[in-house]
Protein backbone atom coordinates (compact mmCIF):
# COMPACT_ATOMS: atom_id res chain seq x y z
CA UNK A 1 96.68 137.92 85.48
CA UNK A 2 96.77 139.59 88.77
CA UNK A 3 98.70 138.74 91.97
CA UNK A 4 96.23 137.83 94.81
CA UNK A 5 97.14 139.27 98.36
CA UNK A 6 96.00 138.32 101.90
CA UNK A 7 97.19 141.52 104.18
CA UNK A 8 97.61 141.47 107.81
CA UNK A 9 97.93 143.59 110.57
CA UNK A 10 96.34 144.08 113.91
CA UNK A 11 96.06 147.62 113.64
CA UNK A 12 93.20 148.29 111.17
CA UNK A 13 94.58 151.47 110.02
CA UNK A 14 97.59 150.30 108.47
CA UNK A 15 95.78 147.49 106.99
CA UNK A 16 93.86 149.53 105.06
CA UNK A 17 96.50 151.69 104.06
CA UNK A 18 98.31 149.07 102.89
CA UNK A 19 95.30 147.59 101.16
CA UNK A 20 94.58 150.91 99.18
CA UNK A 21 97.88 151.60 97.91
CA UNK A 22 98.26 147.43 96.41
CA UNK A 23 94.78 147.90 95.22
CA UNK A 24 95.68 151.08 93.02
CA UNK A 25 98.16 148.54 90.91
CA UNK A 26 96.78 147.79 87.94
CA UNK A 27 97.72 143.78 88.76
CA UNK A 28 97.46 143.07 92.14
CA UNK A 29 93.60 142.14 93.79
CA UNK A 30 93.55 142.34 97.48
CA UNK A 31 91.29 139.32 98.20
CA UNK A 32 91.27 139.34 102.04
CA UNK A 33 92.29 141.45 105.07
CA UNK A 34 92.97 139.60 108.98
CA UNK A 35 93.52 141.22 112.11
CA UNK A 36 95.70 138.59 113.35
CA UNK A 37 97.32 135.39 112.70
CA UNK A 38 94.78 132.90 113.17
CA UNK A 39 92.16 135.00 110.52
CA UNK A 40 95.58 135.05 108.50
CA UNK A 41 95.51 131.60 108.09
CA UNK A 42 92.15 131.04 107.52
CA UNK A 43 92.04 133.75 104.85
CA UNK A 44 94.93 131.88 103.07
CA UNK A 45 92.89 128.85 103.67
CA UNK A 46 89.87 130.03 102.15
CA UNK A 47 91.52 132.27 99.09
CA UNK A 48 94.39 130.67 98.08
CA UNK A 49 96.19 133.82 97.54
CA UNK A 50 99.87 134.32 95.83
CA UNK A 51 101.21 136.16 98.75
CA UNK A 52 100.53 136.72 102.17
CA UNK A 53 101.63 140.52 103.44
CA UNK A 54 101.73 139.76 107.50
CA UNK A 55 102.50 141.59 110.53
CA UNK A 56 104.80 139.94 113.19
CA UNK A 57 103.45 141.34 116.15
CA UNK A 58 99.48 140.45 116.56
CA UNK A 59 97.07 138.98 119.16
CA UNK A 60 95.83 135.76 119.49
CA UNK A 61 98.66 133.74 117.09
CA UNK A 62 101.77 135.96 116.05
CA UNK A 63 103.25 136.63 112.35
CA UNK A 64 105.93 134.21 113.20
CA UNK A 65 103.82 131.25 113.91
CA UNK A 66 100.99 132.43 110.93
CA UNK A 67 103.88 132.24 108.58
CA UNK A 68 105.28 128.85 109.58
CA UNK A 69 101.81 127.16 108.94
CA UNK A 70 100.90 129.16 105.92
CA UNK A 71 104.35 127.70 104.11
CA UNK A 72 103.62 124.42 105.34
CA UNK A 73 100.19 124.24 104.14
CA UNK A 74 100.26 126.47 100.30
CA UNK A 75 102.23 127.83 97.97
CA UNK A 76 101.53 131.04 99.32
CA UNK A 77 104.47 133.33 99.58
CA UNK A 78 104.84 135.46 102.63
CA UNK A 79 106.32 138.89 102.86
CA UNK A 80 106.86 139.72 106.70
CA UNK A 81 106.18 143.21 108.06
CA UNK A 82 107.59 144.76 111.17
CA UNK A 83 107.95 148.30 113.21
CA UNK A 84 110.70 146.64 115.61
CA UNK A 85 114.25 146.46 114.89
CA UNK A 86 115.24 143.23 117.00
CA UNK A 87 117.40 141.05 115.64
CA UNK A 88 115.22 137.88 117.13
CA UNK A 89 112.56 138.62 114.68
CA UNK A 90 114.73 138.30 111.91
C-alpha cells in the first residue's frame, strides 16, 4: 500500500523537485501537483490523498487558509512547507 501525496507550491520548479524525489520511494504515489491553494484543495477534493505537502506562501488562496479547509473537509494530513523564518507562520 502506498501513501498518496498532493504537492504544492507556486514555484513549479520546486514542485517538481519535490515530486521526483517522493516518487523515487518505493511507497509513496504522487497523485496530483497545484500551483496554489485553491488547485490544492481541489486536488484533495478530487484524489483523496493521505497527505497534502503545501507551500505557505502562494497566489490566489495561501497555504494557511488551503490547510484550514483541507482538515475540515478530509482526513488528509498536511505537512506545511516554508522558506521564511517568521514566527507568525508558525
Amino acid at each position: 500500500m502506498s501513501v498518496r501525496v498532493v504537492v504544492a507550491d507556486d514555484q513549479e520548479l520546486v514542485r517538481s523537485g519535490f515530486s521526483m524525489i517522493l516518487e523515487a520511494q518505493p511507497d509513496i504515489e504522487v497523485v496530483a501537483e497545484a500551483g496554489d491553494g485553491t488547485e490544492a484543495v481541489a486536488a484533495v477534493e478530487r484524489y483523496a490523498p493521505d497527505v497534502l505537502l503545501l507551500d505557505i506562501r502562494m497566489p490566489v488562496m495561501d497555504g494557511l487558509d488551503a490547510a484550514r479547509r483541507v482538515c475540515a473537509r478530509s482526513a488528509c494530513k498536511v505537512v506545511m512547507l516554508t522558506t521564511f523564518d517568521l514566527d507568525e507562520y508558525v
